[in-house]
C-alpha atoms as a PDB file:
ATOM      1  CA  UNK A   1     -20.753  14.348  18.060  1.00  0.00           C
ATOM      2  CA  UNK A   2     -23.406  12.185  17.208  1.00  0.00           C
ATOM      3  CA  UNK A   3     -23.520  12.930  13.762  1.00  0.00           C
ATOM      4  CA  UNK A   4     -19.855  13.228  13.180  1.00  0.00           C
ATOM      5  CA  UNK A   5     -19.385   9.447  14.511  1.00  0.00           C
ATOM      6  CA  UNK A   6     -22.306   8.705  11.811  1.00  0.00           C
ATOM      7  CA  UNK A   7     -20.571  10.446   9.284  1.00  0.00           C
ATOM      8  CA  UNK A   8     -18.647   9.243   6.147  1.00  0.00           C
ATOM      9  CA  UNK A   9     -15.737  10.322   7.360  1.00  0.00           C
ATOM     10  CA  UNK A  10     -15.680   8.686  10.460  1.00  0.00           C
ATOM     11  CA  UNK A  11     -16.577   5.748   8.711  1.00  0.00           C
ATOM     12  CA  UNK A  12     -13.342   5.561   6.344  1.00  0.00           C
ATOM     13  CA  UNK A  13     -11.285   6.513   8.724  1.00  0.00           C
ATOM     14  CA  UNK A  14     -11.881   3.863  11.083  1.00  0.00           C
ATOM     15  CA  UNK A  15     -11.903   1.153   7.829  1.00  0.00           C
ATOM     16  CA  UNK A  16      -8.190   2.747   6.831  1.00  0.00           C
ATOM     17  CA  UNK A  17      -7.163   1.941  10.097  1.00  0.00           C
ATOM     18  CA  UNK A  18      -8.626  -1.690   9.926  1.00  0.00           C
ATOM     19  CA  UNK A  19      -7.082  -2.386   6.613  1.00  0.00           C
ATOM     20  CA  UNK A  20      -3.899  -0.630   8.247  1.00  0.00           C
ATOM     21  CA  UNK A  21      -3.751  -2.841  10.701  1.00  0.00           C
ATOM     22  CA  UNK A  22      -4.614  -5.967   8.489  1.00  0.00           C
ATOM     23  CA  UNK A  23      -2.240  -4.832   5.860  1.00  0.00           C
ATOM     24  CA  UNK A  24       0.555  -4.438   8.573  1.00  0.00           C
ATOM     25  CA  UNK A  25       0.447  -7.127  10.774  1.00  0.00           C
ATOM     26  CA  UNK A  26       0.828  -9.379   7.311  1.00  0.00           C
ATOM     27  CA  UNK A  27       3.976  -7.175   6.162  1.00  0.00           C
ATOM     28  CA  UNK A  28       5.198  -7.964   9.984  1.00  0.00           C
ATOM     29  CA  UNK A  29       5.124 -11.513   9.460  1.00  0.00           C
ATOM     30  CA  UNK A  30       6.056 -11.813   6.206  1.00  0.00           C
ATOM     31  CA  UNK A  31       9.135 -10.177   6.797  1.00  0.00           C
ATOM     32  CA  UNK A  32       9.711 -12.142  10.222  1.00  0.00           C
ATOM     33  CA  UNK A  33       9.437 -15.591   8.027  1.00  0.00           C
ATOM     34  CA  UNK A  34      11.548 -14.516   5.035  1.00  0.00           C
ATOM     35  CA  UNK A  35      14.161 -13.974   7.183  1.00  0.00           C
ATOM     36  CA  UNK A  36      13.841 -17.042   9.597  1.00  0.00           C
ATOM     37  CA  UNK A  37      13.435 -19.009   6.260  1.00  0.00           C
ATOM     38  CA  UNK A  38      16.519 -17.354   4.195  1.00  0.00           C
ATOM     39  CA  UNK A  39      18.758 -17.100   7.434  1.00  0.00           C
ATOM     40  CA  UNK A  40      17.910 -20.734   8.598  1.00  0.00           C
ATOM     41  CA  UNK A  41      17.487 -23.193   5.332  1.00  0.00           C
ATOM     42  CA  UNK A  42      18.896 -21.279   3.036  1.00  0.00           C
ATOM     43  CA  UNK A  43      22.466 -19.644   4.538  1.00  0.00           C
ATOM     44  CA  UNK A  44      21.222 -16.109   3.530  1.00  0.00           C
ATOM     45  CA  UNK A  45      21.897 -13.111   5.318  1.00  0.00           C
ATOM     46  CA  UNK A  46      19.051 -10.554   4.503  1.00  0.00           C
ATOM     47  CA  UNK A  47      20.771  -7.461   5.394  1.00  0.00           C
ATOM     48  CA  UNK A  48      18.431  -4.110   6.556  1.00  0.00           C
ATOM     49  CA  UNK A  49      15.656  -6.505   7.217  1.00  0.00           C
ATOM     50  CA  UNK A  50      15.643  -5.140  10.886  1.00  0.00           C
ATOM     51  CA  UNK A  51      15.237  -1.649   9.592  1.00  0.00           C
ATOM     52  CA  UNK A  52      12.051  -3.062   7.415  1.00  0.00           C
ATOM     53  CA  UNK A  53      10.847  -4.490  10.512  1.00  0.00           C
ATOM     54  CA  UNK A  54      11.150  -1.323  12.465  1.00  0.00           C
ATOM     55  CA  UNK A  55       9.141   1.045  10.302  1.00  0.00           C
ATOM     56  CA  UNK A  56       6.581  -1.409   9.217  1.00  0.00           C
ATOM     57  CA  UNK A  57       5.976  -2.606  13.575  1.00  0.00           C
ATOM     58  CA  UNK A  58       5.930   1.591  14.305  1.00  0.00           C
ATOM     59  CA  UNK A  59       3.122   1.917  12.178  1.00  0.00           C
ATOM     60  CA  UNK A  60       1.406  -0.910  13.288  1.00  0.00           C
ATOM     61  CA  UNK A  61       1.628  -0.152  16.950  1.00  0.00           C
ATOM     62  CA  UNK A  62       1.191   3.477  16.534  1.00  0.00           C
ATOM     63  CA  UNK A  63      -1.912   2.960  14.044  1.00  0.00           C
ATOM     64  CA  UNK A  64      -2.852  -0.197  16.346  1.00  0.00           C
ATOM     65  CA  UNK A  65      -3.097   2.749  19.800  1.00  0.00           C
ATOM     66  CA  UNK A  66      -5.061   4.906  17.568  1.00  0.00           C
ATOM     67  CA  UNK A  67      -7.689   2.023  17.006  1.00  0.00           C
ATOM     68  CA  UNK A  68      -7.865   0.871  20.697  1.00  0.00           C
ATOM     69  CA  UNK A  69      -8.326   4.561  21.670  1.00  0.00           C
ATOM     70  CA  UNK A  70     -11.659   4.487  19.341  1.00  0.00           C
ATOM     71  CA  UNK A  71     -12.794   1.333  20.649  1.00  0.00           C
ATOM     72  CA  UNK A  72     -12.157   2.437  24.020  1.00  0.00           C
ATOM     73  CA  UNK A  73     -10.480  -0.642  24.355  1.00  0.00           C
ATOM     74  CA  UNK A  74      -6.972   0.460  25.831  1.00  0.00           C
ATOM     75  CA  UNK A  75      -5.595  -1.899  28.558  1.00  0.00           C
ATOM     76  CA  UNK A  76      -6.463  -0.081  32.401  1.00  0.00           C
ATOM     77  CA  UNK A  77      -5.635  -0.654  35.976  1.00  0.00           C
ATOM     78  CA  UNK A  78      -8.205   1.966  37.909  1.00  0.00           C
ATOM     79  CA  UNK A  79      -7.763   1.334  41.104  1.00  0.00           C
ATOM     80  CA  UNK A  80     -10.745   4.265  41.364  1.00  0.00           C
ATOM     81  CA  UNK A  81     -13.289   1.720  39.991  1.00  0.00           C
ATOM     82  CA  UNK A  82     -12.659  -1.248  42.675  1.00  0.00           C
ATOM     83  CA  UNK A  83     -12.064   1.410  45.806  1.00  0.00           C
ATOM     84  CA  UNK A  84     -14.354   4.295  44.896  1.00  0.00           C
ATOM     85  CA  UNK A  85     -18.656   3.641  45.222  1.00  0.00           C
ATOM     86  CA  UNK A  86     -20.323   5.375  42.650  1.00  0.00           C
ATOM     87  CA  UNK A  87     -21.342   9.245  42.861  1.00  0.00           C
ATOM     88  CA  UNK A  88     -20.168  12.551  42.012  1.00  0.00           C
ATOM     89  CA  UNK A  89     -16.331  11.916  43.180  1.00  0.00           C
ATOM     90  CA  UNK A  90     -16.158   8.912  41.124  1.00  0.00           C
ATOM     91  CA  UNK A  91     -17.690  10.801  38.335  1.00  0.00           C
ATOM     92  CA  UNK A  92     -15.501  13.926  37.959  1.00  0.00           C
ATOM     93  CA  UNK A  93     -12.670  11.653  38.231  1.00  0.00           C
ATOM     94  CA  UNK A  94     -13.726  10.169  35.187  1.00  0.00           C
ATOM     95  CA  UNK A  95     -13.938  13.150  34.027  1.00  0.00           C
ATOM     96  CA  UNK A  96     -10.366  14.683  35.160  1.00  0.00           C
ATOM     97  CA  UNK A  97      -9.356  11.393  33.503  1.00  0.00           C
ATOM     98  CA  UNK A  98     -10.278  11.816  30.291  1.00  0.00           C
ATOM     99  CA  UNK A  99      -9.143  15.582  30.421  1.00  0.00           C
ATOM    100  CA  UNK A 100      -5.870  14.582  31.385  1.00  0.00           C
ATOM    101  CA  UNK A 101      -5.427  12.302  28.668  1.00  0.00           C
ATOM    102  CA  UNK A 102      -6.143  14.475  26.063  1.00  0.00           C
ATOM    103  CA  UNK A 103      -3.844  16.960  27.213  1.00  0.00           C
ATOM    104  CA  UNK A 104      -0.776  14.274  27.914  1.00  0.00           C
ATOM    105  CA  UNK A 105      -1.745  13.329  24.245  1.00  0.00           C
ATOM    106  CA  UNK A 106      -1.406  16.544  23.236  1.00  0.00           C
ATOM    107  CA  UNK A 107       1.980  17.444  24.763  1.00  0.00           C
ATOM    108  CA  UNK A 108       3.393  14.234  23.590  1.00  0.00           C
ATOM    109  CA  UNK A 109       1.854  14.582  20.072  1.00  0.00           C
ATOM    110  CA  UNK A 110       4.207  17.814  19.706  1.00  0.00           C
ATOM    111  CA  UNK A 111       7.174  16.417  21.190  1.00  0.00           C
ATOM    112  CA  UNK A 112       6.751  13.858  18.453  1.00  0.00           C
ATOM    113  CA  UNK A 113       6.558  16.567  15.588  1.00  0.00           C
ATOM    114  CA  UNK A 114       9.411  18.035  17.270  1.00  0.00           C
ATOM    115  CA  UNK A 115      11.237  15.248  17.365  1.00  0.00           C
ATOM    116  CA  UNK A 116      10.589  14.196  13.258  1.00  0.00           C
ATOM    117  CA  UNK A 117      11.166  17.911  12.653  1.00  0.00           C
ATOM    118  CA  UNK A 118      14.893  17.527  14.293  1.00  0.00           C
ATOM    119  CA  UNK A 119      15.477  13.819  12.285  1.00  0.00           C
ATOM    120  CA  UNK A 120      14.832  15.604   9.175  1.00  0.00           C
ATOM    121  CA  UNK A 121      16.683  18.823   9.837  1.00  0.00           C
ATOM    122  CA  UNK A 122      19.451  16.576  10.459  1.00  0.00           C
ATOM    123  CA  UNK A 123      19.443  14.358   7.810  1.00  0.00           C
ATOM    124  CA  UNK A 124      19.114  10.807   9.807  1.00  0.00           C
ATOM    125  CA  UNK A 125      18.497   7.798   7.876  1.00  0.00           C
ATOM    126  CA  UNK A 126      18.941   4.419   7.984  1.00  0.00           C
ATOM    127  CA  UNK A 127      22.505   2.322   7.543  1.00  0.00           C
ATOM    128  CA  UNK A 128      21.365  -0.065   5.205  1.00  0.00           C
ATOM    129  CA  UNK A 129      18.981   1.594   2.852  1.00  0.00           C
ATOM    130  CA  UNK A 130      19.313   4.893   3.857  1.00  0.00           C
ATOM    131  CA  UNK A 131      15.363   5.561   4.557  1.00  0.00           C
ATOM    132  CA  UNK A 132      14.816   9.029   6.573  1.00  0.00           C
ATOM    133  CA  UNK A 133      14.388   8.054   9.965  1.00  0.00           C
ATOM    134  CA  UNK A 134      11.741  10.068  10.135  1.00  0.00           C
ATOM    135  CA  UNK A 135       9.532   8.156   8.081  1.00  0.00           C
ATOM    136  CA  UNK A 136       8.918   5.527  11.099  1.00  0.00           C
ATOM    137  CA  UNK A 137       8.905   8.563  13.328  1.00  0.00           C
ATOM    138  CA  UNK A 138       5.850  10.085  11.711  1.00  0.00           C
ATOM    139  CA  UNK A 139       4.410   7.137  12.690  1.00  0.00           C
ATOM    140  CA  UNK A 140       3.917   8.448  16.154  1.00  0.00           C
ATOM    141  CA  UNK A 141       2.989  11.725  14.940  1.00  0.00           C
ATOM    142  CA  UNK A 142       0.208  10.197  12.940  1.00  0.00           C
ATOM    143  CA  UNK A 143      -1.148   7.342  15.914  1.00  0.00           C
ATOM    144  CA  UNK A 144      -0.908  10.281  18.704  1.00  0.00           C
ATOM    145  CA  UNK A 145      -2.836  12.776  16.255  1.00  0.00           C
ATOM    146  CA  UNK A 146      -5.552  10.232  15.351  1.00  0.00           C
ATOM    147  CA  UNK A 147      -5.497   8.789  19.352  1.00  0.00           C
ATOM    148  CA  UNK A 148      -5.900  12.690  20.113  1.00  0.00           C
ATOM    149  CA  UNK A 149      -8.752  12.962  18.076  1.00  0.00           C
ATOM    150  CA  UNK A 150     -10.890   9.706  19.432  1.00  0.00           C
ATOM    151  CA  UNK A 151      -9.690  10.684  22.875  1.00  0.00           C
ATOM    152  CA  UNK A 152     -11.324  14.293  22.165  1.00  0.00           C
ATOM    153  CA  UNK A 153     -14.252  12.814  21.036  1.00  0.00           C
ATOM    154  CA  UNK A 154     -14.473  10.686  23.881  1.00  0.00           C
ATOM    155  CA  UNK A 155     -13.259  13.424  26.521  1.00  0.00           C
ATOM    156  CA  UNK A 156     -16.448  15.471  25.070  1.00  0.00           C
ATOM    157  CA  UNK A 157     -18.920  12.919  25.573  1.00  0.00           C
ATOM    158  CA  UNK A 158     -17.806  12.041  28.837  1.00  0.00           C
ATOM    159  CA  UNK A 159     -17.855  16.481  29.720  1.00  0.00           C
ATOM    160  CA  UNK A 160     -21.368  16.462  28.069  1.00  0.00           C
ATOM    161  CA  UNK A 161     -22.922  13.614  29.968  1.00  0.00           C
ATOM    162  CA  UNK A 162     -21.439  14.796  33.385  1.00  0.00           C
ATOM    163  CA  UNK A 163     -22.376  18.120  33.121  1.00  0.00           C
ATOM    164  CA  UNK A 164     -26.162  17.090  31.346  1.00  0.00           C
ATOM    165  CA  UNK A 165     -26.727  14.316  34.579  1.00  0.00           C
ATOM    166  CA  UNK A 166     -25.272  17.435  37.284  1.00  0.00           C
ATOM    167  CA  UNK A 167     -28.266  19.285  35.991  1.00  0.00           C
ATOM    168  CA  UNK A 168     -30.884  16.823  36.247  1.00  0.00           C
ATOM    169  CA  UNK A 169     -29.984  16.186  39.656  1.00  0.00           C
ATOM    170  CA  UNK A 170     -29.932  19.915  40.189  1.00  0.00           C
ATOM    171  CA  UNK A 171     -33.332  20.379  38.786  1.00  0.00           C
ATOM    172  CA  UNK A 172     -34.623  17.095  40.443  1.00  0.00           C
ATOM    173  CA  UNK A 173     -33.332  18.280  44.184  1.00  0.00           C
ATOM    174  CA  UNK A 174     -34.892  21.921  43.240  1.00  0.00           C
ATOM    175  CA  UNK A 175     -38.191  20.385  42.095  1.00  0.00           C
ATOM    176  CA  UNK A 176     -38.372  18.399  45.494  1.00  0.00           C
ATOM    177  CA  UNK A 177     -37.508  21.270  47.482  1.00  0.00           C
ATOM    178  CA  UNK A 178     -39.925  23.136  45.948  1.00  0.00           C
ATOM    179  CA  UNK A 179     -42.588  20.899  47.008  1.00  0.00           C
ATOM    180  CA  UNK A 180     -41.352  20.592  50.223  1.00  0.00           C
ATOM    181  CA  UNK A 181     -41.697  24.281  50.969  1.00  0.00           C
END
């Protein structure tokens, strides 16, 4: 995994998701303060600006988990962590962690696709400038699929390192029992 975090890939991807994130937090306000301004000082209504808002917030949120589930930086309350002492249990909770949130990722990852499959078989869009609904929905497909793929990542290191520091202890206790004997 090493040389796939190294990579050139990894390295774009993580910068489009930075300028992402710049890009869309700008659009966010921007569209927050033409309104205030036009609704307050100037007596404008600016009608659909709410259905701007939404798609261009999705994607930031979506594309903003995504990028906090690479940095590892997602907000936690792990009770384990404060109650728990460190050893094995503690570890392969970890573990059991991790795989679980892959797989929850997973599951909701295709309820999403299911759910921008139905807004396109059905034709939603918006009232105002009739955008497919869908659009903002991909969002989710697109920050679960990239938050799946970090949390993979992740979920493998954490399996690799478990499983590599179970067999030194293994060999270690064998070693000393072998001198014992």
């Amino acid at each position: 995994m090493d040389r796939l975090k190294n990579s050139k890939f990894w390295a774009i991807l993580v910068s489009i998701q930075e300028w992402m994130l710049m890009i869309l937090g700008v659009l966010t306000t921007l569209i927050v303060a033409a309104t205030s301004i036009l609704s307050s000082f100037l007596n404008i209504n600016f009608p659909g600006n709410e259905e701007l808002l939404i798609f261009v917030v999705f994607y930031l949120y979506m594309i903003g988990c995504a990028y906090g589930a690479y940095e590892k930086s997602h907000i936690t309350a792990e009770i384990i962590d404060v109650i728990v002492k460190d050893g094995i249990f503690k570890e392969t909770v970890y573990v059991i962690r991790w795989i679980l949130t892959f797989i929850l990722g997973v599951v909701f990852m295709i309820w999403a696709i299911s759910l921008v499959q139905w807004s396109f078989a059905n034709e939603l869009k918006t009232l105002v400038f009739r955008m497919p609904i869908a659009i903002g929905q991909s969002s989710i497909v697109i920050g679960l699929l990239l938050t799946n793929f970090y949390n993979f990542i992740h979920m493998y290191e954490v399996i690799k390192n478990y499983i590599k520091k179970r067999s030194a202890k293994k060999g270690s206790v064998q070693s000393v029992g072998g001198d014992v004997a």
